[in-house]
Protein backbone atom coordinates (compact mmCIF):
# COMPACT_ATOMS: atom_id res chain seq x y z
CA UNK A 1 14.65 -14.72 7.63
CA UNK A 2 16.28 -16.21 4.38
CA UNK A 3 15.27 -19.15 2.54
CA UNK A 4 15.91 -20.19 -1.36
CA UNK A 5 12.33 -18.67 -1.97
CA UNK A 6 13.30 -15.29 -0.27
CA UNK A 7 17.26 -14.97 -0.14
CA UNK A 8 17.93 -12.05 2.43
CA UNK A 9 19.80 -8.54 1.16
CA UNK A 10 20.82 -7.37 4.24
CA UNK A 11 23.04 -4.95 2.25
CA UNK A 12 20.28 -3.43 1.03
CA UNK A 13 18.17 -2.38 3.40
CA UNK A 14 16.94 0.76 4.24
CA UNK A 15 18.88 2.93 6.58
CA UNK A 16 16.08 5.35 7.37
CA UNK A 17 14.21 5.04 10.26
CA UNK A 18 10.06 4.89 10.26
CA UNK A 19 9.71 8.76 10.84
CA UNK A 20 12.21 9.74 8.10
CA UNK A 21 10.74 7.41 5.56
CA UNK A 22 7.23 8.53 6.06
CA UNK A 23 8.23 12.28 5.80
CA UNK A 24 10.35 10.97 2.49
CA UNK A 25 6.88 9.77 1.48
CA UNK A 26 5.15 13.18 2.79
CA UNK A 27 7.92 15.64 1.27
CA UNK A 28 7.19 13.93 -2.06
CA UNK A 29 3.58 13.71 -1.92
CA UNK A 30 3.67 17.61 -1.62
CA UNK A 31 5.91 17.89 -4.88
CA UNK A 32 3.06 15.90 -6.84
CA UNK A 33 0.60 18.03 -5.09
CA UNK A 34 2.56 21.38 -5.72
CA UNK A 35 3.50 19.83 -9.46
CA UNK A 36 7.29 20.41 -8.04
CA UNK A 37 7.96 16.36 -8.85
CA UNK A 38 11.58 15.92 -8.94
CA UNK A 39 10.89 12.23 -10.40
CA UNK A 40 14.09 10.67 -8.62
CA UNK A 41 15.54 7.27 -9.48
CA UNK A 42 13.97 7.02 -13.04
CA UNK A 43 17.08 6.07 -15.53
CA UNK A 44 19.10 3.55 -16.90
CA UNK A 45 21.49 3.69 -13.90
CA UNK A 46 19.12 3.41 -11.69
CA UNK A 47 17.55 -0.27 -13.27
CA UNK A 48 20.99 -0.92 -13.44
CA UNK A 49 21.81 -0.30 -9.44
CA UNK A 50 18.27 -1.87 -8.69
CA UNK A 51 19.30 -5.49 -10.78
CA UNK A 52 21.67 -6.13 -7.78
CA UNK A 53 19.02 -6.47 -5.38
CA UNK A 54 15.97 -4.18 -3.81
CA UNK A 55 15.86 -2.06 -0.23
CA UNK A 56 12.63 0.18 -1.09
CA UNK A 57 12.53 2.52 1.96
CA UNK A 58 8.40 2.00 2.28
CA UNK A 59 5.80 -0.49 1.44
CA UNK A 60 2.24 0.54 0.23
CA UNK A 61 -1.00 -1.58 -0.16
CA UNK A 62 -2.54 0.58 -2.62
CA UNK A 63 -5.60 0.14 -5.08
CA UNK A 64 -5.27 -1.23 -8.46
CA UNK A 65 -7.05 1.44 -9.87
CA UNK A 66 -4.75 2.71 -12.65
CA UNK A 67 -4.93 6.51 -11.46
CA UNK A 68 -3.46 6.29 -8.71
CA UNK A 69 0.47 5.14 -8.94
CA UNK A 70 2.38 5.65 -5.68
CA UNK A 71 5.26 6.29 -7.29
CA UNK A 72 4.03 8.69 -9.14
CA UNK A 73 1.70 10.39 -6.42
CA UNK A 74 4.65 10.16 -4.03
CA UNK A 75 7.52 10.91 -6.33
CA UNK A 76 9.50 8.19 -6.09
CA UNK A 77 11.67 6.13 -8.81
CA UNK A 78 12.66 2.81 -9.55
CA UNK A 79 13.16 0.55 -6.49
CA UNK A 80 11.90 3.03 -3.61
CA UNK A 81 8.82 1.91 -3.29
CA UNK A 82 7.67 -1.94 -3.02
CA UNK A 83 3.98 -1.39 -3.92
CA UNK A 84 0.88 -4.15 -3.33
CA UNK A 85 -1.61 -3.65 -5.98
CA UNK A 86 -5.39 -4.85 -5.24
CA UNK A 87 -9.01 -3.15 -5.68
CA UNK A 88 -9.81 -1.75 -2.67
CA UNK A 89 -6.36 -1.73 -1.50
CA UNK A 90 -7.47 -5.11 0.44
CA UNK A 91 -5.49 -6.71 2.68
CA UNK A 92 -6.23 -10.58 1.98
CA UNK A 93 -4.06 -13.06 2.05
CA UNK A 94 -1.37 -12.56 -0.77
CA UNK A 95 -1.19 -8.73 -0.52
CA UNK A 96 -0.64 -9.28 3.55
CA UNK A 97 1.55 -12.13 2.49
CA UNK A 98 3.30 -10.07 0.19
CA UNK A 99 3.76 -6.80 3.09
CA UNK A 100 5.15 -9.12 5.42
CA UNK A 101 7.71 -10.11 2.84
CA UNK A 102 8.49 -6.34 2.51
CA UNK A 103 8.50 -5.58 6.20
CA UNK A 104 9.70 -8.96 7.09
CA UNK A 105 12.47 -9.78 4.99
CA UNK A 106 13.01 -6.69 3.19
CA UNK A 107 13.26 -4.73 6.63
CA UNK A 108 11.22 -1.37 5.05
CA UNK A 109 10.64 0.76 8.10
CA UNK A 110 7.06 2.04 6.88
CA UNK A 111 4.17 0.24 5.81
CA UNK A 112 0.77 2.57 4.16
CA UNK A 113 -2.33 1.86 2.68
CA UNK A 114 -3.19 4.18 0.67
CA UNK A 115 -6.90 4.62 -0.29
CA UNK A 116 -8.49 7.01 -2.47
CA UNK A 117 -11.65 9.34 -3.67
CA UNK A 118 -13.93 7.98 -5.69
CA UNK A 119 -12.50 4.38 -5.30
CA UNK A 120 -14.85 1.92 -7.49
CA UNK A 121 -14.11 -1.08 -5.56
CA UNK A 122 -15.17 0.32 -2.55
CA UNK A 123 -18.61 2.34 -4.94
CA UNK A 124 -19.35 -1.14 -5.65
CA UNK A 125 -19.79 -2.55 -2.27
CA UNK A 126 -22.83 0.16 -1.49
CA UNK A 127 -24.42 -1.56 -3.83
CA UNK A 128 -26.87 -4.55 -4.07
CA UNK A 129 -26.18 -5.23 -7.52
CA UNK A 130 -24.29 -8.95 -8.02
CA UNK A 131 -21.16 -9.30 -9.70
CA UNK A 132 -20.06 -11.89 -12.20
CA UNK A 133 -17.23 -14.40 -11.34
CA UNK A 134 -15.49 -13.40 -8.10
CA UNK A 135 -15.60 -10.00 -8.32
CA UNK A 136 -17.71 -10.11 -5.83
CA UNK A 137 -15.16 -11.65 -3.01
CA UNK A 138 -13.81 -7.92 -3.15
CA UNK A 139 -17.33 -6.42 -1.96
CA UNK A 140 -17.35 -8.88 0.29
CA UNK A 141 -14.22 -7.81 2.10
CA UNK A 142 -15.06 -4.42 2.15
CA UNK A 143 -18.60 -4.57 3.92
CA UNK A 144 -17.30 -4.09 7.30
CA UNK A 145 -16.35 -1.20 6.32
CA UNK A 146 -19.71 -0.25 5.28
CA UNK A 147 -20.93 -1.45 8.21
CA UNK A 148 -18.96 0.79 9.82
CA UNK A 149 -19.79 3.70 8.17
CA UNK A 150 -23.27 3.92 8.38
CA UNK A 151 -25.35 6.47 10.11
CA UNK A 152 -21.98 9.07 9.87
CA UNK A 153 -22.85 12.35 9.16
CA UNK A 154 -21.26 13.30 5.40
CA UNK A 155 -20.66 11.47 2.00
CA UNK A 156 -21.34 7.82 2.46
CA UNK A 157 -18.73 6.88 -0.41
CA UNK A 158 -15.84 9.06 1.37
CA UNK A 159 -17.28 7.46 4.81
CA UNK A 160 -16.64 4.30 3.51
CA UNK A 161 -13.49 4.99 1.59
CA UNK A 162 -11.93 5.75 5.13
CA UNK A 163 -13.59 2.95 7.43
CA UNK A 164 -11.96 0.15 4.56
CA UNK A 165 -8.47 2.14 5.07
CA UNK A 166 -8.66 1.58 8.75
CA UNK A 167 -10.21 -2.19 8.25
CA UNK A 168 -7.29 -2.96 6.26
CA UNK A 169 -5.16 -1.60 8.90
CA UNK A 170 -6.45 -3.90 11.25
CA UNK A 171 -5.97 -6.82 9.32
CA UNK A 172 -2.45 -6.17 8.81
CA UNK A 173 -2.02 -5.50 12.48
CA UNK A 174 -3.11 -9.03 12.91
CA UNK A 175 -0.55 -10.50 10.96
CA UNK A 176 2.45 -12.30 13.46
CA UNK A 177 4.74 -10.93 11.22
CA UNK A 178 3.84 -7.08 10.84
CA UNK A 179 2.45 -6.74 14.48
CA UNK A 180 6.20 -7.99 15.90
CA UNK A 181 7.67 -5.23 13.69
CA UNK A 182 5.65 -2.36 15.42
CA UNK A 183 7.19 -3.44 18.69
């Protein structure tokens, strides 16, 4: 897959395989967690290595909520990571655009989404309140999730939280792109 838009870096692709890249992901989530970080890949040589061209070893759709940075919550430096960025950690058209890029083109072996407590995007779509301008197209793709989640036995929010992980999920897994690369 190479075009002018998305010129192909074969030489840079990852080498791991989908099981060693998610225990990279795992090994440095528990150095966060265990405040062991090693914070790898962070200098000047690094940008410099990383200006030739990018092979991140995973791709995340994440939330945009600014406390939580993969990199930082996985320990991971400059270039590792190619992170998708959205409240809710939705998977809509760009940010499943922008995964298939990573999984497509970029050849990472491991694709997350990452959600997380207390996640406002998600608070907001328990409630009935309306939102100005089109904030309210992110409440709308989380409802299923909602849906989903009611009548379970616990905290709604947290409920919730994990039924719009696995709806997002499942609409990657319906992408051409991303569903060929699980075979």
């Amino acid at each position: 897959c190479s075009s002018d838009l998305f010129p192909s870096h074969d030489s840079f692709h990852s080498a791991l395989t989908p099981d060693q890249a998610l225990a990279q992901l795992l090994e440095g989530n528990q150095r966060f967690v265990t405040r062991k970080r090693t914070t790898p890949n962070q200098d000047l040589a690094r940008l410099a290595e990383v200006a030739q061209g990018q092979a991140p070893f995973a791709a995340i759709l994440s939330c945009a909520d600014s406390r939580v940075v993969p990199e930082i919550a996985f320990d991971q430096g400059i270039g590792d990571l190619f992170v998708v960025r959205v409240a809710g950690n939705l998977a809509i058209t760009e940010e499943i655009a922008s995964e298939e890029y990573a999984v497509g083109v970029l050849k990472v072996p491991v694709l997350m989404v990452l959600g997380h407590e207390r996640c406002g995007a998600v608070a907001a779509s328990l409630e009935v309140a309306e939102r100005p301008g089109v904030i309210e197209s992110l409440v709308f793709a989380i409802r299923p999730a909602v849906e989903t989640a009611e009548g379970q036995s616990g905290d709604r929010l947290t409920n919730v939280i994990k039924a719009n992980v696995r709806l997002q999920v499942q609409r990657l897994q319906a992408s051409s792109v991303l569903a060929a690369a699980l075979n």
